[in-house]
PDB file of N, CA and C in Angstrom:
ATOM      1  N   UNK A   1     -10.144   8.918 -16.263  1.00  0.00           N
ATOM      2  CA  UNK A   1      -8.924   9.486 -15.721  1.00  0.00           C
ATOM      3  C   UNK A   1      -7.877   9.536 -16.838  1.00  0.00           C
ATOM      4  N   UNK A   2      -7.343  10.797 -16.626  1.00  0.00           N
ATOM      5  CA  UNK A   2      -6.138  10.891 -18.213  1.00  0.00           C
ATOM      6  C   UNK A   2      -4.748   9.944 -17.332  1.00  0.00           C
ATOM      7  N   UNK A   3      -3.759   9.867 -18.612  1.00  0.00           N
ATOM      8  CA  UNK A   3      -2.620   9.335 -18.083  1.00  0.00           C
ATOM      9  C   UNK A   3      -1.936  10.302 -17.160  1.00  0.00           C
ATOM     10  N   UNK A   4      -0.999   9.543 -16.387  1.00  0.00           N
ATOM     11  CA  UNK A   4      -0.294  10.036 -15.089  1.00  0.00           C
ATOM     12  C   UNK A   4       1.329  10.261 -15.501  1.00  0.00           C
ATOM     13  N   UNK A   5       1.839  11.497 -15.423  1.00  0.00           N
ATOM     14  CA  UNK A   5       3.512  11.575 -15.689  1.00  0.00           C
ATOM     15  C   UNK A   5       3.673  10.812 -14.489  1.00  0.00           C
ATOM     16  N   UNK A   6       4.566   9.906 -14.341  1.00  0.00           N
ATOM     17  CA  UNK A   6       5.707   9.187 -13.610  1.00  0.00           C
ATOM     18  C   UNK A   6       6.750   9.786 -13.109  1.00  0.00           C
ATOM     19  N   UNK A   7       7.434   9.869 -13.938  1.00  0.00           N
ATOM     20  CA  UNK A   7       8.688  10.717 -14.066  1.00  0.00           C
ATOM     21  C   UNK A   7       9.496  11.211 -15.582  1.00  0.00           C
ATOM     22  N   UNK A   8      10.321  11.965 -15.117  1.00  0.00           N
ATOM     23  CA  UNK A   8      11.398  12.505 -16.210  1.00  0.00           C
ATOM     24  C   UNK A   8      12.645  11.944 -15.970  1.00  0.00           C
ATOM     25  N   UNK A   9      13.200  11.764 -16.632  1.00  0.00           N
ATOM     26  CA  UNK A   9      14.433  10.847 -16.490  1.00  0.00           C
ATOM     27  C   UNK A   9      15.226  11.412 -16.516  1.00  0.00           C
ATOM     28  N   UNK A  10      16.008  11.441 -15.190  1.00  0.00           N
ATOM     29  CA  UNK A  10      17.308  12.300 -14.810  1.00  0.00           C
ATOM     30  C   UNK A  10      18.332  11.138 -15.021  1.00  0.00           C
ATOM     31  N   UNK A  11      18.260  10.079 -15.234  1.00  0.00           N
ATOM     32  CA  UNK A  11      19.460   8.763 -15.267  1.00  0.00           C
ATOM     33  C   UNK A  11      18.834   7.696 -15.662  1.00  0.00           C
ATOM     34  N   UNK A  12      19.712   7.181 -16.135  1.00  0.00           N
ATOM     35  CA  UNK A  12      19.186   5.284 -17.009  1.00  0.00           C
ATOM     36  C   UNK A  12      20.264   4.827 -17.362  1.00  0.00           C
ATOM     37  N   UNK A  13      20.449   3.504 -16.888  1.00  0.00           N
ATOM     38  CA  UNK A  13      20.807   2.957 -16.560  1.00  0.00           C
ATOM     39  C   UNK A  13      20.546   1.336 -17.738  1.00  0.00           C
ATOM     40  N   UNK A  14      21.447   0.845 -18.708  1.00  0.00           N
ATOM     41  CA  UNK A  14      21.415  -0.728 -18.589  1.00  0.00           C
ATOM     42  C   UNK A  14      22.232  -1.732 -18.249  1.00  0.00           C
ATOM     43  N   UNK A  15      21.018  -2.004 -18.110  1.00  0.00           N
ATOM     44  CA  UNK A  15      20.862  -4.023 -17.229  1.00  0.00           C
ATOM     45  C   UNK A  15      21.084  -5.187 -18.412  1.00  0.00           C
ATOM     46  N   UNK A  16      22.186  -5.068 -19.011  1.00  0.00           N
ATOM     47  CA  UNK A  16      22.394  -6.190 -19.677  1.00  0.00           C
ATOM     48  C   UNK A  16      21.444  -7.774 -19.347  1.00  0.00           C
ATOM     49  N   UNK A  17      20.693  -8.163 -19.830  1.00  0.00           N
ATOM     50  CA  UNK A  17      19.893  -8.947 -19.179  1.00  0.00           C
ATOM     51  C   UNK A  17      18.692  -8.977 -18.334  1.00  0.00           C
ATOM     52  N   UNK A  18      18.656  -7.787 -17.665  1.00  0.00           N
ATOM     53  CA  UNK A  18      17.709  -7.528 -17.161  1.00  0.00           C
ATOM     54  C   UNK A  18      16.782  -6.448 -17.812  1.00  0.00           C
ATOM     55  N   UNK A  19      17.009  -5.055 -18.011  1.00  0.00           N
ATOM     56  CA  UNK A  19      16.269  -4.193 -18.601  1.00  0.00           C
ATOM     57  C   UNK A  19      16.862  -2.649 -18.739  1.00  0.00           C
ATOM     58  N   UNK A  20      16.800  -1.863 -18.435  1.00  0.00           N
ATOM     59  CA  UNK A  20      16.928  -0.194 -18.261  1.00  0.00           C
ATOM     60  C   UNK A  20      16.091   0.401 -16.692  1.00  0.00           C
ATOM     61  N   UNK A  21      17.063   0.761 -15.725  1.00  0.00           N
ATOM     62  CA  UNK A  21      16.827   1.304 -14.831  1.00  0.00           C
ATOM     63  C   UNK A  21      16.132   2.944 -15.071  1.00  0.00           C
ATOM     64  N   UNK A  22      15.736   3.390 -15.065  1.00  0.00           N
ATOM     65  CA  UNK A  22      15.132   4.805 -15.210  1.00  0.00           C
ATOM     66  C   UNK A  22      14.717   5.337 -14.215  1.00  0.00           C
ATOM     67  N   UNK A  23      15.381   6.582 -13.370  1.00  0.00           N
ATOM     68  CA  UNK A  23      15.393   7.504 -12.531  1.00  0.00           C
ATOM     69  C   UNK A  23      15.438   8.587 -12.365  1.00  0.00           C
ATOM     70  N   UNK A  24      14.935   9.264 -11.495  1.00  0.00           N
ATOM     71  CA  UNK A  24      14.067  10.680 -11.555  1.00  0.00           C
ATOM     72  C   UNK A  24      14.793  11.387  -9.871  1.00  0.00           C
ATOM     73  N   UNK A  25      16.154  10.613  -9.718  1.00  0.00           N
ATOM     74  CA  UNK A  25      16.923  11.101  -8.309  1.00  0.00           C
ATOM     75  C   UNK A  25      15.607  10.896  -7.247  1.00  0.00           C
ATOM     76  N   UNK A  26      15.891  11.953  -6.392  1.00  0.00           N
ATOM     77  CA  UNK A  26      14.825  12.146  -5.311  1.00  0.00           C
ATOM     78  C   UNK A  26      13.609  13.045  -5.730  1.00  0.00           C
ATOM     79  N   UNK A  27      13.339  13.133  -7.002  1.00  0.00           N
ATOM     80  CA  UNK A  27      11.880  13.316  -7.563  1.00  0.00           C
ATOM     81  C   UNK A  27      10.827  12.271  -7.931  1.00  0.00           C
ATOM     82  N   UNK A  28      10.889  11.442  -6.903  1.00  0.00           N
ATOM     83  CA  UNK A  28      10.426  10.063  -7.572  1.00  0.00           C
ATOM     84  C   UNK A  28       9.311   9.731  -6.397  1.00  0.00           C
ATOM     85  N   UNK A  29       8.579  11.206  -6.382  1.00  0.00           N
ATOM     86  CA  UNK A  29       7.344  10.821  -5.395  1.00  0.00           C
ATOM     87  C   UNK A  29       6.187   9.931  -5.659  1.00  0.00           C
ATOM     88  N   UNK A  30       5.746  10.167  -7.100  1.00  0.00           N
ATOM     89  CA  UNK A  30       5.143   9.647  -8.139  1.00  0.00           C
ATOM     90  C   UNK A  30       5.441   8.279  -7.988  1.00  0.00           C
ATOM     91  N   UNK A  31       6.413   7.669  -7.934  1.00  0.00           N
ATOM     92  CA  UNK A  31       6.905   6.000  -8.025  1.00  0.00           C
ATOM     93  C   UNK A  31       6.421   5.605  -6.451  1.00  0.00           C
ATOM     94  N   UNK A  32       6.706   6.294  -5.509  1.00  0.00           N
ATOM     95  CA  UNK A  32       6.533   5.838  -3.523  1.00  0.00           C
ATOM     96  C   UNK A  32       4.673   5.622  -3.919  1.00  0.00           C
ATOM     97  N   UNK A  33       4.094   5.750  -4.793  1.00  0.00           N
ATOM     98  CA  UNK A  33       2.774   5.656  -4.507  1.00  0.00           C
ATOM     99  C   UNK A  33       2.583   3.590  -4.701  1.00  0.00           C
ATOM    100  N   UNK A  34       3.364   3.191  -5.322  1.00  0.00           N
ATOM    101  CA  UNK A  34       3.666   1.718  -5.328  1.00  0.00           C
ATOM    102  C   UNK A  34       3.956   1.006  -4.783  1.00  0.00           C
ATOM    103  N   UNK A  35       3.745  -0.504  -4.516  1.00  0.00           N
ATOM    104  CA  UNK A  35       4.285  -1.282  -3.472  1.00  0.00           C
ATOM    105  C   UNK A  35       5.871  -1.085  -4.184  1.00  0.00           C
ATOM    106  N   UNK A  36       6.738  -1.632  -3.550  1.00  0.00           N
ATOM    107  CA  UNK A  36       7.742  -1.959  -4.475  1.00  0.00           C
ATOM    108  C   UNK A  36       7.459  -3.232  -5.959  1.00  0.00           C
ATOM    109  N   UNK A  37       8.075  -3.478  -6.414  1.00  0.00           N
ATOM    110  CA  UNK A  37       8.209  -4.733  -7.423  1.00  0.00           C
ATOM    111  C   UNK A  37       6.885  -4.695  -8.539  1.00  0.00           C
ATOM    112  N   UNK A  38       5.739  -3.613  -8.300  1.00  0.00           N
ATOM    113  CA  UNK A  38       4.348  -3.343  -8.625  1.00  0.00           C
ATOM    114  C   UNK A  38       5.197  -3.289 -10.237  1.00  0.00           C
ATOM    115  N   UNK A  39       4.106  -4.326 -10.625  1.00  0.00           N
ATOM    116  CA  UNK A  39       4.211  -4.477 -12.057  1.00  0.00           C
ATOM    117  C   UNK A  39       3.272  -3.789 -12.638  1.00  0.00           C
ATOM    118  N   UNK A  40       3.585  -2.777 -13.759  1.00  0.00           N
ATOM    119  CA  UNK A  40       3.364  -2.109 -14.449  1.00  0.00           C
ATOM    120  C   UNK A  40       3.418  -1.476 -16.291  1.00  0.00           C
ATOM    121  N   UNK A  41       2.723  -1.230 -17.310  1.00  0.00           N
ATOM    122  CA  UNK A  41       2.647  -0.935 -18.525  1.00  0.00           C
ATOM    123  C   UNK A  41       2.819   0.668 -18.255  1.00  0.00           C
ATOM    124  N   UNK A  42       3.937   1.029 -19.167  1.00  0.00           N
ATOM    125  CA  UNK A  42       4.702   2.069 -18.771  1.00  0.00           C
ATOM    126  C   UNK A  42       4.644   2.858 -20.934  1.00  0.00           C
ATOM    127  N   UNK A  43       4.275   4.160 -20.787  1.00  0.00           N
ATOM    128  CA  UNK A  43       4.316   4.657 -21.856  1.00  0.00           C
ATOM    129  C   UNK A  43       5.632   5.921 -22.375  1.00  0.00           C
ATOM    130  N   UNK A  44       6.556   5.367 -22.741  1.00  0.00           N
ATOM    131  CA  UNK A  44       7.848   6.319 -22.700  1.00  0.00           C
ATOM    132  C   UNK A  44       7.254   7.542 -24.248  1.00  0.00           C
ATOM    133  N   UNK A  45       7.931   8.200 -23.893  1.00  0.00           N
ATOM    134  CA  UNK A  45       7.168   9.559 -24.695  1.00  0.00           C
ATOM    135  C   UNK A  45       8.676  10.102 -25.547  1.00  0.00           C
ATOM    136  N   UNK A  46       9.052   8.827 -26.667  1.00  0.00           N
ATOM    137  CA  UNK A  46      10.656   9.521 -26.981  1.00  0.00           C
ATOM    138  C   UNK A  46      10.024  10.471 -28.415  1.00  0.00           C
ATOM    139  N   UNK A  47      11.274  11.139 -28.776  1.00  0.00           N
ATOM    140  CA  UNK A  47      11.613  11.646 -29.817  1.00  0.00           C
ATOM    141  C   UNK A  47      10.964  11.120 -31.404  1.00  0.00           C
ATOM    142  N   UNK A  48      10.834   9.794 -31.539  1.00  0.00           N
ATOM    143  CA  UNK A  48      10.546   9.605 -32.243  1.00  0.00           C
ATOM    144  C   UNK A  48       9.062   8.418 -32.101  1.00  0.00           C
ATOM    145  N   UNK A  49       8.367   8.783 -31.104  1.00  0.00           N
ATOM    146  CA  UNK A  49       7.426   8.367 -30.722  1.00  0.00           C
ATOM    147  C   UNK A  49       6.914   7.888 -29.480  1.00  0.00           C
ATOM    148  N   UNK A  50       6.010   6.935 -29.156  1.00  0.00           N
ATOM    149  CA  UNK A  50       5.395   6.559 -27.933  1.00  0.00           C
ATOM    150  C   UNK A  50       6.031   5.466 -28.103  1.00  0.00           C
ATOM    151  N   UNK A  51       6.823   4.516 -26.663  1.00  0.00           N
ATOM    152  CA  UNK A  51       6.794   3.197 -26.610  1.00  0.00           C
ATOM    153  C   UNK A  51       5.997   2.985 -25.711  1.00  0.00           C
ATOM    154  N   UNK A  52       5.679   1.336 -25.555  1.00  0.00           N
ATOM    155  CA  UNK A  52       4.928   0.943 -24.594  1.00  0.00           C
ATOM    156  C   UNK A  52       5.371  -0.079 -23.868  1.00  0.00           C
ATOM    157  N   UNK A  53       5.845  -0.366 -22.646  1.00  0.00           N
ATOM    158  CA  UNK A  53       6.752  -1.413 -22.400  1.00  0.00           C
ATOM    159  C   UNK A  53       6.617  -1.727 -20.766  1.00  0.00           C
ATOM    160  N   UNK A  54       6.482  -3.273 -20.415  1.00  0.00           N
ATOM    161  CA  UNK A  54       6.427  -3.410 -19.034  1.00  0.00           C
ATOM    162  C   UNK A  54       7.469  -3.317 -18.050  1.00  0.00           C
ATOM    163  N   UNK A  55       7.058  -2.599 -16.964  1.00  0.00           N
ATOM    164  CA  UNK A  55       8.270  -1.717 -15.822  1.00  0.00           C
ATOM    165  C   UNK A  55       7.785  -2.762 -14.628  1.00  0.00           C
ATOM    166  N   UNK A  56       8.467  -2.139 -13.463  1.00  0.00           N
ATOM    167  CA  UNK A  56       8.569  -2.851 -12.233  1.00  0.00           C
ATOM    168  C   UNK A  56       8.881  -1.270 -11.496  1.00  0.00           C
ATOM    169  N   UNK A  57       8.617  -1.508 -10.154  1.00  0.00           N
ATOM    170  CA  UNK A  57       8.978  -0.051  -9.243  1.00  0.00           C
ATOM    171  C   UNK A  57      10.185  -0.760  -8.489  1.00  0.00           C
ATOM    172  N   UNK A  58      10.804  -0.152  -8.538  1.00  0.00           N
ATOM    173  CA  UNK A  58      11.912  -0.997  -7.670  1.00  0.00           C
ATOM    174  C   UNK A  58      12.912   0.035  -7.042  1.00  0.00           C
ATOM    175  N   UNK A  59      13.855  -0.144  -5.755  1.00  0.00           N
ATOM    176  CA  UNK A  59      14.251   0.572  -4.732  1.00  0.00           C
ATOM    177  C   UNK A  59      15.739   0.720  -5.210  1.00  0.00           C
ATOM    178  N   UNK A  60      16.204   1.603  -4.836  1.00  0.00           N
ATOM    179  CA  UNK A  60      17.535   1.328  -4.971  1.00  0.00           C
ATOM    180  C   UNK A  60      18.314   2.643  -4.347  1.00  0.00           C
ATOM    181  N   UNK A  61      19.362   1.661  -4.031  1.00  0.00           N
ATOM    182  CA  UNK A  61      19.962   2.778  -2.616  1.00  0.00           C
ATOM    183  C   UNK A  61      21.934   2.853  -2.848  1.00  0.00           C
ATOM    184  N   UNK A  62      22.067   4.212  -2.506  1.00  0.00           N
ATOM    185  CA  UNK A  62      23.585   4.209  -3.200  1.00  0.00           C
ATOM    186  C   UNK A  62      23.807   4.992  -1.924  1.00  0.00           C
ATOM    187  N   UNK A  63      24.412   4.582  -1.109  1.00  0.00           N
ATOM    188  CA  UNK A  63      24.958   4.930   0.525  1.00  0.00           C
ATOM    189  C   UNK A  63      26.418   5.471  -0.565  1.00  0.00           C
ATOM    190  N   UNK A  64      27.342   5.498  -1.321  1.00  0.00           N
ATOM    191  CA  UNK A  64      28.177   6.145  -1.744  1.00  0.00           C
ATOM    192  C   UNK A  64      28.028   7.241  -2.393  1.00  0.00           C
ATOM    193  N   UNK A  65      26.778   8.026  -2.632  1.00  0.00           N
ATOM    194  CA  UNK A  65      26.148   8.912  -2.997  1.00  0.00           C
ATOM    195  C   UNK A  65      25.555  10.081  -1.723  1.00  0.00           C
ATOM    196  N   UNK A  66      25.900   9.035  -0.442  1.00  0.00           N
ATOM    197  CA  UNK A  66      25.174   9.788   0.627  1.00  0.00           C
ATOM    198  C   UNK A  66      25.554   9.488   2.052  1.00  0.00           C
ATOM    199  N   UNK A  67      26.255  10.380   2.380  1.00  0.00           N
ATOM    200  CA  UNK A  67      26.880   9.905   3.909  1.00  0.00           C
ATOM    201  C   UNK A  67      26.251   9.833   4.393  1.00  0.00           C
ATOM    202  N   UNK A  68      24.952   9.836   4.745  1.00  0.00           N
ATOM    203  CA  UNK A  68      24.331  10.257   6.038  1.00  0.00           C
ATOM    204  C   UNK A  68      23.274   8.483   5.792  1.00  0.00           C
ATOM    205  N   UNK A  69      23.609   7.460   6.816  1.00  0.00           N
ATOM    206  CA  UNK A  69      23.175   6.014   6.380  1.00  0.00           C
ATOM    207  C   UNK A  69      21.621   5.970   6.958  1.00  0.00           C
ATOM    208  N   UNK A  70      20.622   6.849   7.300  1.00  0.00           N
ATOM    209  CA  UNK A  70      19.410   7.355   7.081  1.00  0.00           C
ATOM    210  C   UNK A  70      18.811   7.476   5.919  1.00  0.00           C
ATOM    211  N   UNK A  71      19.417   7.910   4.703  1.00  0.00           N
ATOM    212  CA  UNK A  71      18.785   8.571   3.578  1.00  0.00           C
ATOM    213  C   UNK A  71      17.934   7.508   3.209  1.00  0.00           C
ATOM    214  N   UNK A  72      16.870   7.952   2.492  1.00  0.00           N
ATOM    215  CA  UNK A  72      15.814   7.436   2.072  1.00  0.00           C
ATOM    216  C   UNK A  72      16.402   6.851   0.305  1.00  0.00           C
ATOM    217  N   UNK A  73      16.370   5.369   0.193  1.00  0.00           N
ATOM    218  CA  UNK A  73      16.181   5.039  -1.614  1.00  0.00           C
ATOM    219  C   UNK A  73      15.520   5.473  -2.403  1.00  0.00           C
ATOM    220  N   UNK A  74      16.098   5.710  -3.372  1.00  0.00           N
ATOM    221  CA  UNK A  74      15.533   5.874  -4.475  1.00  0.00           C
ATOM    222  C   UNK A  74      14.726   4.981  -4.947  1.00  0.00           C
ATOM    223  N   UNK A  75      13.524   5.419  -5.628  1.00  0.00           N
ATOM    224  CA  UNK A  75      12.879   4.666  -6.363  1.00  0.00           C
ATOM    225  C   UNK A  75      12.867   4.652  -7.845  1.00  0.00           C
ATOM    226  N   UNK A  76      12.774   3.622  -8.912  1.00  0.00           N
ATOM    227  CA  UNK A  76      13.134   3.791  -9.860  1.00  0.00           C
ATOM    228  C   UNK A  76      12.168   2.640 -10.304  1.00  0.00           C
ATOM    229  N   UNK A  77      12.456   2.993 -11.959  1.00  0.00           N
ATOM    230  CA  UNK A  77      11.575   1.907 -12.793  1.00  0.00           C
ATOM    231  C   UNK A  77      12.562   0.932 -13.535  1.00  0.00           C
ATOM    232  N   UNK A  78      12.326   0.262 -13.132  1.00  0.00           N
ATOM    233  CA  UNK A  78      12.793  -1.239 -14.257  1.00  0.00           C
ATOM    234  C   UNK A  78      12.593  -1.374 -15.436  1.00  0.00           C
ATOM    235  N   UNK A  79      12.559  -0.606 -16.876  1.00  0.00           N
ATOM    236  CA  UNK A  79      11.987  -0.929 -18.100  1.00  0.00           C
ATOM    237  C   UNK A  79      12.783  -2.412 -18.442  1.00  0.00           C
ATOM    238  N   UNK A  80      11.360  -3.657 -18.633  1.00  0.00           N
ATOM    239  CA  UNK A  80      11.804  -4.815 -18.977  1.00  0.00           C
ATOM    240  C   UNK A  80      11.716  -4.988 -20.300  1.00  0.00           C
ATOM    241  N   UNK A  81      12.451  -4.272 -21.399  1.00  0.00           N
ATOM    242  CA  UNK A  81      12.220  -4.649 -22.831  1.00  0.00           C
ATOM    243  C   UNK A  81      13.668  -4.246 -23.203  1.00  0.00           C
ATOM    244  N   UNK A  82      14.042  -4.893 -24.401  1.00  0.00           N
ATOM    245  CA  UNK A  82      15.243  -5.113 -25.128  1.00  0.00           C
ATOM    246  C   UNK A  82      15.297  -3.843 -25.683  1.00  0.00           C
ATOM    247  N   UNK A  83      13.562  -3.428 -26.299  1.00  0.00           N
ATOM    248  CA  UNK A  83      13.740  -2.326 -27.238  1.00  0.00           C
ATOM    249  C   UNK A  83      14.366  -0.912 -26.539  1.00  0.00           C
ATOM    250  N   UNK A  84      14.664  -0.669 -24.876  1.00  0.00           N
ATOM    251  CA  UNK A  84      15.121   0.396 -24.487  1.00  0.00           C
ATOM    252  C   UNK A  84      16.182   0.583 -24.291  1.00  0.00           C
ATOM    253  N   UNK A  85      16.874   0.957 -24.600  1.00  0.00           N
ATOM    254  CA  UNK A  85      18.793   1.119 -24.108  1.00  0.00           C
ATOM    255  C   UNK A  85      18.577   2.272 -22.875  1.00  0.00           C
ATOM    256  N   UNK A  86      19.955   3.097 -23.084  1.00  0.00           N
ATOM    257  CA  UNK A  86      19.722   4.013 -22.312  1.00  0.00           C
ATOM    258  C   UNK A  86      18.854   5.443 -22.580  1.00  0.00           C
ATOM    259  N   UNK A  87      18.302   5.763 -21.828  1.00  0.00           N
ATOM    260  CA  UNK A  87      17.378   7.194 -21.953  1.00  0.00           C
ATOM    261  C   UNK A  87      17.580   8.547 -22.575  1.00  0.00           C
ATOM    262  N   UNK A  88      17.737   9.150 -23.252  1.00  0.00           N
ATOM    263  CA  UNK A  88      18.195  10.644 -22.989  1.00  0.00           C
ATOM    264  C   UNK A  88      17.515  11.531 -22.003  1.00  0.00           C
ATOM    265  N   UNK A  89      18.371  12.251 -20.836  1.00  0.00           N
ATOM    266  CA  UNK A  89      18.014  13.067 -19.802  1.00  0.00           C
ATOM    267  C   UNK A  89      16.649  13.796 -20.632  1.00  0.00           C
ATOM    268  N   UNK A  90      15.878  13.792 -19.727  1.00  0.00           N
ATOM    269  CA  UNK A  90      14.242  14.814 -19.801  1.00  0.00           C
ATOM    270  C   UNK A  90      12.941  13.378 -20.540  1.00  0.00           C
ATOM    271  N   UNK A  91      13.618  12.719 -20.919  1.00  0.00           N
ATOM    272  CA  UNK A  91      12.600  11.437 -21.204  1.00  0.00           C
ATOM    273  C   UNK A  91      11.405  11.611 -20.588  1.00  0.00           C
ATOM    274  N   UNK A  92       9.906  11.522 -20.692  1.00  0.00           N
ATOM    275  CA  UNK A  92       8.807  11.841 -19.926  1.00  0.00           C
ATOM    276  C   UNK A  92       8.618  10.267 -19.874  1.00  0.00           C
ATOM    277  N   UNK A  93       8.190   9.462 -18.710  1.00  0.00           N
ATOM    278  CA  UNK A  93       7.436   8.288 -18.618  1.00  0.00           C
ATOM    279  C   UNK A  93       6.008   8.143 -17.942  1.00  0.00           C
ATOM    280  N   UNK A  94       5.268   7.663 -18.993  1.00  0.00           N
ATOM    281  CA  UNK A  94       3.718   8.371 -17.936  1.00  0.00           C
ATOM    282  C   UNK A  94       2.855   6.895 -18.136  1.00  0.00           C
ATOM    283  N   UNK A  95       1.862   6.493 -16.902  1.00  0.00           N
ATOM    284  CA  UNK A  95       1.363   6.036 -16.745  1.00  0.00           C
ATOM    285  C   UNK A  95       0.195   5.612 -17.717  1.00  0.00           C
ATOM    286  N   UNK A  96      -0.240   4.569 -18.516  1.00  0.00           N
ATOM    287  CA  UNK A  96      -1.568   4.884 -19.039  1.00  0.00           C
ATOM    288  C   UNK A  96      -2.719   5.037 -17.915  1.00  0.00           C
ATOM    289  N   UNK A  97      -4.027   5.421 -18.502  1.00  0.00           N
ATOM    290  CA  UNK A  97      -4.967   5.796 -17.476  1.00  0.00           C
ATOM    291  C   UNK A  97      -5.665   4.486 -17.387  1.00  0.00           C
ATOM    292  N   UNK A  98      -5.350   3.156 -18.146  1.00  0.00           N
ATOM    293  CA  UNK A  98      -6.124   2.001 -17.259  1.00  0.00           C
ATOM    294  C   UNK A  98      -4.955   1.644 -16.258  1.00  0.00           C
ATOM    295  N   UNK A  99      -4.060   1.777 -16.018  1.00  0.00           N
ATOM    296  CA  UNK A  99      -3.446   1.222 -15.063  1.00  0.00           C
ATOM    297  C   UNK A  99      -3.119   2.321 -13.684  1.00  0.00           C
ATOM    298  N   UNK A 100      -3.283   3.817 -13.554  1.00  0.00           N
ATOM    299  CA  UNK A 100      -3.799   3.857 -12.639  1.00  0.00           C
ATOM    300  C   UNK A 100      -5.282   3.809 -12.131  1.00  0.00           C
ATOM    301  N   UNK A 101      -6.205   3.321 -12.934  1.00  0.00           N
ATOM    302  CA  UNK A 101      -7.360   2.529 -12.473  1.00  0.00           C
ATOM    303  C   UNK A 101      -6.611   1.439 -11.760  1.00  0.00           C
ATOM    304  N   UNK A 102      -5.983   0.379 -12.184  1.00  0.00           N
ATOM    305  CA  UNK A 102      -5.789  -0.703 -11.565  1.00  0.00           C
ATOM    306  C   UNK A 102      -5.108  -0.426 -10.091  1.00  0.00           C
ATOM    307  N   UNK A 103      -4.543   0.639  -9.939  1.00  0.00           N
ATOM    308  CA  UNK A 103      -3.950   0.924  -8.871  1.00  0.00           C
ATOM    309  C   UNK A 103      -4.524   1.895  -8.201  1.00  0.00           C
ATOM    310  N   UNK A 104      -6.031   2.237  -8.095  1.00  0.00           N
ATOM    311  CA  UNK A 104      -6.513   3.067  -7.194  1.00  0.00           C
ATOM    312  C   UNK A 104      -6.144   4.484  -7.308  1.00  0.00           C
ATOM    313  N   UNK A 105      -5.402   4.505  -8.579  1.00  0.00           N
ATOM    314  CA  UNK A 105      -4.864   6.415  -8.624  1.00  0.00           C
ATOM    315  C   UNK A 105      -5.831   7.485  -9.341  1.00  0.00           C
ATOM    316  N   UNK A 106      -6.368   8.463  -8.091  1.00  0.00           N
ATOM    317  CA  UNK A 106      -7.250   9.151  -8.982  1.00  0.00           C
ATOM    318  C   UNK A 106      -6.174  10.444  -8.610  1.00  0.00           C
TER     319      UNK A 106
END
């Protein structure tokens, strides 16, 4: 199985301490295939090369973004490494192909 695009990065976000949020808005069908918190090796595709760095799927919900208190969260990735700051918009993040083996993704 080849690697899997994730997402493109419409927003990022840092987590002083924690990591770089990376989000794809409500294009983030690709991420709902995860439990939440699903730990993951994540391959960012920048400008000046491939990184490789461990993510988390994680939820996140901005009711000030959305009147209507139905709307569905966003899902987003957690990049847990120092080496990522923030993203530049169109960033590709793609799955390697042993780890959707590990997760049943054909």
């Amino acid at each position: 199985m080849p690697d899997q695009l994730l997402i493109t990065v419409e927003t990022s976000l840092r987590l002083p301490g924690l990591g770089t949020l990376a989000g794809a808005g409500r294009h983030d069908a690709a991420l709902r295939r995860f439990p939440l918190h699903a730990n993951l090796e994540v391959e960012l595709r920048l400008p000046h090369g491939p990184l490789k760095v461990p993510a988390t799927v994680e939820e996140l919900q901005r009711p000030a973004d959305t009147p209507d208190a139905d709307a569905p969260a966003d899902y987003v990735l957690l990049l847990d490494s120092d080496a990522v700051g923030e993203l530049p918009v169109g960033t590709e993040i793609w799955l390697p192909a042993e780890w959707a083996d590990i997760y049943n993704l054909s």
